[in-house]
Structure formats: C-alpha cells, structure tokens
Protein backbone atom coordinates (compact mmCIF):
# COMPACT_ATOMS: atom_id res chain seq x y z
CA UNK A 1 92.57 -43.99 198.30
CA UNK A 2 88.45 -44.93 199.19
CA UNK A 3 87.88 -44.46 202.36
CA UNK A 4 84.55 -44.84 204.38
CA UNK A 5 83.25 -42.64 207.62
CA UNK A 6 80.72 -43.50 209.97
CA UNK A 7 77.94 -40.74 210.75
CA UNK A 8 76.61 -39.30 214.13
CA UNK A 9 74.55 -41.94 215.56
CA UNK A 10 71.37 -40.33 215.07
CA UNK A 11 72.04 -40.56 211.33
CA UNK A 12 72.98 -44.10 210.90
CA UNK A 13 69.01 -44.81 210.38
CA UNK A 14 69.15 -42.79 207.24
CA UNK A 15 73.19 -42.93 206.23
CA UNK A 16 75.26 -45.94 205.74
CA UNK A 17 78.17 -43.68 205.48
CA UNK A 18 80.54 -40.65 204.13
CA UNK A 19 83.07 -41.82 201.16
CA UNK A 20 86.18 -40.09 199.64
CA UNK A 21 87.68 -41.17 196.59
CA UNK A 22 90.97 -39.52 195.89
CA UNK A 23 93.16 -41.90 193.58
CA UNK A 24 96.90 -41.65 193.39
CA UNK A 25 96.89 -42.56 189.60
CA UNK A 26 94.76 -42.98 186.44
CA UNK A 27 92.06 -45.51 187.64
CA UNK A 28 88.84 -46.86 186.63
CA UNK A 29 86.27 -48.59 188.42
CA UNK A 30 83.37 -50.17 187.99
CA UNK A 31 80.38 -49.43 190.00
CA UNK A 32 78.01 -51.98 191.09
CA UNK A 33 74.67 -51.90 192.74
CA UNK A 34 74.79 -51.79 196.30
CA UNK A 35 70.94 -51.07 197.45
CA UNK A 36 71.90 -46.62 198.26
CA UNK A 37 71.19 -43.35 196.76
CA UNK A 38 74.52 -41.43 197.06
CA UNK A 39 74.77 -37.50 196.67
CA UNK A 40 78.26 -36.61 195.68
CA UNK A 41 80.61 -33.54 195.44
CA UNK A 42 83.20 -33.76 193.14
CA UNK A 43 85.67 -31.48 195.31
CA UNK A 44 88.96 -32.05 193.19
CA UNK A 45 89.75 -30.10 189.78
CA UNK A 46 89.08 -32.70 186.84
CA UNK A 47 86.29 -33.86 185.70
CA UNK A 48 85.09 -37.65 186.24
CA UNK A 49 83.74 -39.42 183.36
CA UNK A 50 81.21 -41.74 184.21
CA UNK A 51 78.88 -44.83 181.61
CA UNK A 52 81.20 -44.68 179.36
CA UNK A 53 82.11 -41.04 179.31
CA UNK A 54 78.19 -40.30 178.78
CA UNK A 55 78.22 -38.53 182.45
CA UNK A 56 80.68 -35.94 182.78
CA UNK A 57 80.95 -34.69 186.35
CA UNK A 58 82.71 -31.08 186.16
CA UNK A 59 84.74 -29.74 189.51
CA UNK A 60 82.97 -27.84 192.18
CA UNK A 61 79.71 -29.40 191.07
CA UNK A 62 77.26 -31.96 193.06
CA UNK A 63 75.02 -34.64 191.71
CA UNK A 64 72.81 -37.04 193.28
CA UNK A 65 73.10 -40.22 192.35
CA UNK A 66 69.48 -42.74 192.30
CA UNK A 67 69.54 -46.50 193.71
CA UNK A 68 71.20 -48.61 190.84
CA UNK A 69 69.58 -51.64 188.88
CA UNK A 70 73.03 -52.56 186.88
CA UNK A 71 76.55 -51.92 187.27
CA UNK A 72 78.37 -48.37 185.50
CA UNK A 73 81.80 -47.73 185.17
CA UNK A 74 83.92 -45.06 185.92
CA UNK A 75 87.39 -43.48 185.30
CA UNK A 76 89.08 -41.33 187.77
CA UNK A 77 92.48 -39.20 187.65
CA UNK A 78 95.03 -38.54 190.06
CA UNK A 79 93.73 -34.80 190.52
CA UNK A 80 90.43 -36.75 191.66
CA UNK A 81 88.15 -35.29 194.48
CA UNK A 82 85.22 -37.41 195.45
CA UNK A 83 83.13 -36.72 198.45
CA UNK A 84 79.98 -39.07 198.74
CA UNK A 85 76.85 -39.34 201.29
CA UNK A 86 75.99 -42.73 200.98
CA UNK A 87 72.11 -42.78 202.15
CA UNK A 88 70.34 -45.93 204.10
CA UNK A 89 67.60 -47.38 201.08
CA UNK A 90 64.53 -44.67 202.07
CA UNK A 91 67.13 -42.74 203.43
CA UNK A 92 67.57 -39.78 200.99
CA UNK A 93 63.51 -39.89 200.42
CA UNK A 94 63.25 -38.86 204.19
CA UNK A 95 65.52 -36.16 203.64
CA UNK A 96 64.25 -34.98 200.39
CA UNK A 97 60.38 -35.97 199.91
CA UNK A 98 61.74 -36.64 196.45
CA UNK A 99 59.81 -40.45 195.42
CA UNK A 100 63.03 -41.71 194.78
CA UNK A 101 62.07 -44.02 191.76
CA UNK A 102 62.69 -40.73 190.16
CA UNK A 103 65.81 -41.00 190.85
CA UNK A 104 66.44 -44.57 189.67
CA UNK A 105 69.77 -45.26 187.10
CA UNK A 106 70.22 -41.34 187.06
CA UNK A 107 72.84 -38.90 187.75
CA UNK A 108 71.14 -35.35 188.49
CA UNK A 109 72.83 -32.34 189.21
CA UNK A 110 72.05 -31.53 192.94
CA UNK A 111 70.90 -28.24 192.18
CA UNK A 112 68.45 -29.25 189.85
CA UNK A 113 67.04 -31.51 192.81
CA UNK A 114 67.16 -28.70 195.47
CA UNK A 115 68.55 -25.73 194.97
CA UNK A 116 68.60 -24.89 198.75
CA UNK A 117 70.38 -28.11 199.65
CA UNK A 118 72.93 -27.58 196.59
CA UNK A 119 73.80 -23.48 197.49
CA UNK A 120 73.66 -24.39 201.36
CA UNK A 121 76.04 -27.48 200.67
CA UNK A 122 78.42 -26.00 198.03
CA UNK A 123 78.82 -23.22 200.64
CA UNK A 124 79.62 -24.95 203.25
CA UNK A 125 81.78 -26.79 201.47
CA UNK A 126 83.91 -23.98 200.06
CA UNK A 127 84.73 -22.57 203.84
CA UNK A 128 86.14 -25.85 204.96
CA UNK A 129 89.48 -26.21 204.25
CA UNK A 130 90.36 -29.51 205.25
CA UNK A 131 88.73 -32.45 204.32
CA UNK A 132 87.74 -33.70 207.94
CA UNK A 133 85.80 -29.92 208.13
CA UNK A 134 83.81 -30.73 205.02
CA UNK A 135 82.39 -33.91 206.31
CA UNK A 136 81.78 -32.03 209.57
CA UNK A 137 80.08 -29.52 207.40
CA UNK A 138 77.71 -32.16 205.71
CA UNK A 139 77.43 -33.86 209.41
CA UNK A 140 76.03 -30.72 210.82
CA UNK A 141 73.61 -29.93 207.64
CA UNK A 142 72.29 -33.46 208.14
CA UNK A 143 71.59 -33.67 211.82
CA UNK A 144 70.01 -30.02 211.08
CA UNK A 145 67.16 -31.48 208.44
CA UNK A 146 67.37 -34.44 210.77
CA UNK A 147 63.51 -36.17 209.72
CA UNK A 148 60.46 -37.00 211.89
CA UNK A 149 59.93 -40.67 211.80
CA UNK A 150 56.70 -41.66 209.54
CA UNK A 151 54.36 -44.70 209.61
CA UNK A 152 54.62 -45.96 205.91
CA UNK A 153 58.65 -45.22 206.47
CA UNK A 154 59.08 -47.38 209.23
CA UNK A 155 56.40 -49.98 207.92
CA UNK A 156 59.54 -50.29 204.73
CA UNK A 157 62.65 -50.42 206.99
CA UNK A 158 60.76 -53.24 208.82
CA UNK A 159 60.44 -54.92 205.12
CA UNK A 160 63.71 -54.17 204.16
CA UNK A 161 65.10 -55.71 207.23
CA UNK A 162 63.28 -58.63 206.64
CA UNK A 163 64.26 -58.83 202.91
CA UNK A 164 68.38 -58.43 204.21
CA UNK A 165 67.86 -61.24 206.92
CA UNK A 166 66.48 -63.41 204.41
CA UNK A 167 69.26 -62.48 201.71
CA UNK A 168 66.85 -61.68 199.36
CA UNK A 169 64.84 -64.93 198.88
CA UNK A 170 61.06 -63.65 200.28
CA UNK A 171 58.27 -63.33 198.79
CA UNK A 172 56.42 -59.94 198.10
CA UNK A 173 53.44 -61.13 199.56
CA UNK A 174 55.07 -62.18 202.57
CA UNK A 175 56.52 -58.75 202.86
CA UNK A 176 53.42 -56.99 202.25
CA UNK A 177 51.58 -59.15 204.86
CA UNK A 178 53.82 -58.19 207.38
CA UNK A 179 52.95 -54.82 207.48
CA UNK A 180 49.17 -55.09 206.59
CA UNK A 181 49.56 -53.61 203.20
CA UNK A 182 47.69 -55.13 199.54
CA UNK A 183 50.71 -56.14 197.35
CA UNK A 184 49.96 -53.43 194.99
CA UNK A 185 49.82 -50.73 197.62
CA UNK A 186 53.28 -51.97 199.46
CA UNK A 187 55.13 -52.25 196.05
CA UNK A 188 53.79 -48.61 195.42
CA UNK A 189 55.08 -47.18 198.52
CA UNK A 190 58.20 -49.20 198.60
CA UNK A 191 59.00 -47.31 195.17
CA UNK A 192 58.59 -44.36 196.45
CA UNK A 193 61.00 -44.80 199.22
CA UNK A 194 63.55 -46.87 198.29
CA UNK A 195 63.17 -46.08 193.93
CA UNK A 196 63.37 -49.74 193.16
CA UNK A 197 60.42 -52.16 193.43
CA UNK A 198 60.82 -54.81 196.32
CA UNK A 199 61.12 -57.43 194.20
CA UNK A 200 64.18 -55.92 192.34
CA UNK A 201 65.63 -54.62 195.84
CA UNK A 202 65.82 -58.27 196.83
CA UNK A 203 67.72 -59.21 193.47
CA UNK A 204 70.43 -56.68 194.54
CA UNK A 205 70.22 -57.83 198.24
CA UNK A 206 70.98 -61.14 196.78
CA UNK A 207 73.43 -60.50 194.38
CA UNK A 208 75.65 -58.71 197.13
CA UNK A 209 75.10 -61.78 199.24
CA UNK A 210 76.57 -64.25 196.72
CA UNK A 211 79.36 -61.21 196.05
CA UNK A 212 80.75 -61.70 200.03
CA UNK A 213 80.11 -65.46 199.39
CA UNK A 214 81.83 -66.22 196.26
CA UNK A 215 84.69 -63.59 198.25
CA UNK A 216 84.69 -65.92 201.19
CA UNK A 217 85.65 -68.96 198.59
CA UNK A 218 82.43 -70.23 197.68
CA UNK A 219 83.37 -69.85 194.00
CA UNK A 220 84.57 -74.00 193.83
CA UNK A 221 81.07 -75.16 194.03
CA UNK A 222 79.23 -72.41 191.69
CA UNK A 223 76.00 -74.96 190.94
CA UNK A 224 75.63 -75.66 195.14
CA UNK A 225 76.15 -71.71 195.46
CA UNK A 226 73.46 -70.97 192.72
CA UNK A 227 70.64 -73.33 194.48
CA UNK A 228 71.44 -71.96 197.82
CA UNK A 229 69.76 -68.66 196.76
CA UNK A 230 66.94 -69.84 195.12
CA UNK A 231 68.37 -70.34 191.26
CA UNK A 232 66.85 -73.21 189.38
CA UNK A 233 70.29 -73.62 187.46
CA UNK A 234 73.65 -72.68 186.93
CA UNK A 235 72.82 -70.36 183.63
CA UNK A 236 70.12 -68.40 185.07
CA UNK A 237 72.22 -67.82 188.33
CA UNK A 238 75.12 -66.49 185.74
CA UNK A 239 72.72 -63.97 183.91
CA UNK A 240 71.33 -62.86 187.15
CA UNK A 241 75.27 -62.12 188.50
CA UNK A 242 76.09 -60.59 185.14
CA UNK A 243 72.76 -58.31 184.95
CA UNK A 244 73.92 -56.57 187.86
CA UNK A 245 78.18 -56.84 187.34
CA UNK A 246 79.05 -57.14 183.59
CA UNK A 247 80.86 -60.58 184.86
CA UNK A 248 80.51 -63.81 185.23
CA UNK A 249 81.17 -64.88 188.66
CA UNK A 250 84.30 -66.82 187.48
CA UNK A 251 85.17 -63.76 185.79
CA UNK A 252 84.24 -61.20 189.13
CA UNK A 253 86.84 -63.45 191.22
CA UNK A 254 89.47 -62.75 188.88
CA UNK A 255 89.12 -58.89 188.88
C-alpha cells in the first residue's frame, strides 16, 4: 500500500503531501527524483535497506531525506512502516533554516539535523496509536513552526513556478531577470533553498514531464518527444532519462 494525504491548507505552500508506505509483501522500489526533500519515520519493526543496502534505516528512527539528482533503490518488507513529509522545493529550508544543498543525495538521521524536531516528533509519534493520529500529530507540529514568508523565498517560488510552467526548458538568465537578481547571486540563493542549482532543478522538472508524457503514450515517437523538450538528438535525450532513472525510456515503459 502507498498512499498520499493532503495537508491543512496553510501548509500546502511548503508540503506537497504526507506518504505511507506499508507493503503487503517483499518489495523493492526504485526511487526517482521528484524535485522534494522528504523527512521520514520508519514507524514499522524492520529495517529498510536503501542504495543498495548502503542506507540502513533501523525502526523507531527518522531521517531526512535531501532533494535527489539520480534515482536510488529500495527494498521494503511486509513488516514495513513508512511515514513521509514530502516538503514543497524551499519547503523544508523554511522550516529548518538548514541551506538545503546540504542536504543534497543524503540520508541524515533527523536527530542529527535537529534534535528538538526529532525528540518533539518521535514523541508525538509514540502517543498516537493509530495511524490517522500520527499524521494529525505531524499536522499540528507543522502548522505550530508554521514560517513567516521571506523576500528571497518568495522571489524562488516565483522562479520555480516559472521553471514548472515552462517544463523545464528556461533559461537561468531569464529566471534570474525576473526577480532582479545577477545570475550568480540567484543560483546562490536558489541552492540554498531548494539544494539543487536551477539549472539542475529544471533537468528534473523536465525529466518528470517526459515521465507523465511517455505515460500518456508518447513513447511511439521517442525522436519527436526528445526535440519537444529541447534535446538536440535521440542519444542525448536517452542519457539525460537514464541519468535520472537507471532506464531507458523504452525500458521505464516496460517496468
């Protein structure tokens, strides 16, 4: 079972949404970039093993997990417990004050992040018995540390809206114009907030875009598909898709 919950709509600026991951048998995934930081609990009692069993995940413990730049794979058990906060891009920064490139391709124990947000959380947690009360829990902690608004912060949502209306295929300079910023000062602050630089953030953005497209049966006309979203050719359109998947995109359809 994966199932996704909306938040309270004064969160949905800074989360996209709650997950649970509670398989009914062996299963393993594989993980691709989607754009989000995640913090998860791993509420069940076996441990996940994660890139290749390099990330072990114990029971009881929470992690937070930085904005991805390739795909990671994961194998779950039956006796499985996931319980994710899936953060807006710049959403967990607002939280936190953590620069988030920090964060980037790593899995960090929660505590070692915040100790207040880990013992508060892990708490909380532990007195809710069902699993509708511990998303209430995290619900409540959230709209508690519930952020101020900042200028540079909304100057990047504006750009990252721009970047997801265009599907990734803007320019840096175009998004740095927008909001008055040098190139090098934007890219700087769009680190900081999101953990990837803008240009990479608009790879991803347009790697999920060809993702819903080749899913919507674009995959009989892979060359058209390819110089829709800016590739020069079919093979650097396939080495893009596989940076971020570990597939083709013949091969992703048939998963």
């Amino acid at each position: 079972m994966f199932q996704t919950i909306q938040p309270h709509p004064l969160l949905a600026a800074y989360v996209d949404a709650y997950w649970v991951s509670a398989p009914e048998h062996f299963a393993q995934y594989r993980i691709l970039p989607d754009t989000c930081a995640d913090i998860i609990f791993n509420i069940g009692e076996d441990i996940v093993h994660a890139g290749d069993g390099a990330i072990i995940i114990a029971p009881h413990t929470a992690f937070v997990v930085g904005t991805m730049t390739t795909f990671r794979d994961a194998s779950l058990t039956a006796n499985t417990r996931m319980l994710g906060i899936r953060f807006q891009p710049g959403g967990l920064k607002a939280f936190m004050g953590h620069p988030l490139h920090l964060f980037t391709d790593q899995h960090l124990l929660l505590a070692e992040v915040s100790a207040t947000w880990h013992t508060t959380l892990q708490n909380l947690l532990a007195k809710a018995k069902t699993l509708a009360g511990k998303i209430k829990c995290l619900e409540i902690f959230l709209l508690q540390q519930l952020p101020s608004g900042n200028v540079t912060g909304k100057q990047i949502q504006h750009t990252i809206s721009l970047i997801k209306q265009s599907k990734g295929n803007i320019a840096v300079a175009t998004l740095a114009a927008q909001v008055f910023m040098s190139n090098r000062n934007y890219e700087r602050c769009f680190l900081q907030q999101v953990g990837v630089s803008p240009k990479t953030f608009a790879r991803i953005v347009r790697f999920i875009a060809i993702k819903q497209q080749l899913k919507a049966g674009s995959n009989g006309l892979l060359l058209s598909l390819a110089l829709d979203n800016g590739f020069y050719d079919h093979a650097h359109f396939t080495r893009e898709f596989s940076a971020f998947s570990g597939y083709s995109p013949t091969a992703y359809l048939q998963q």
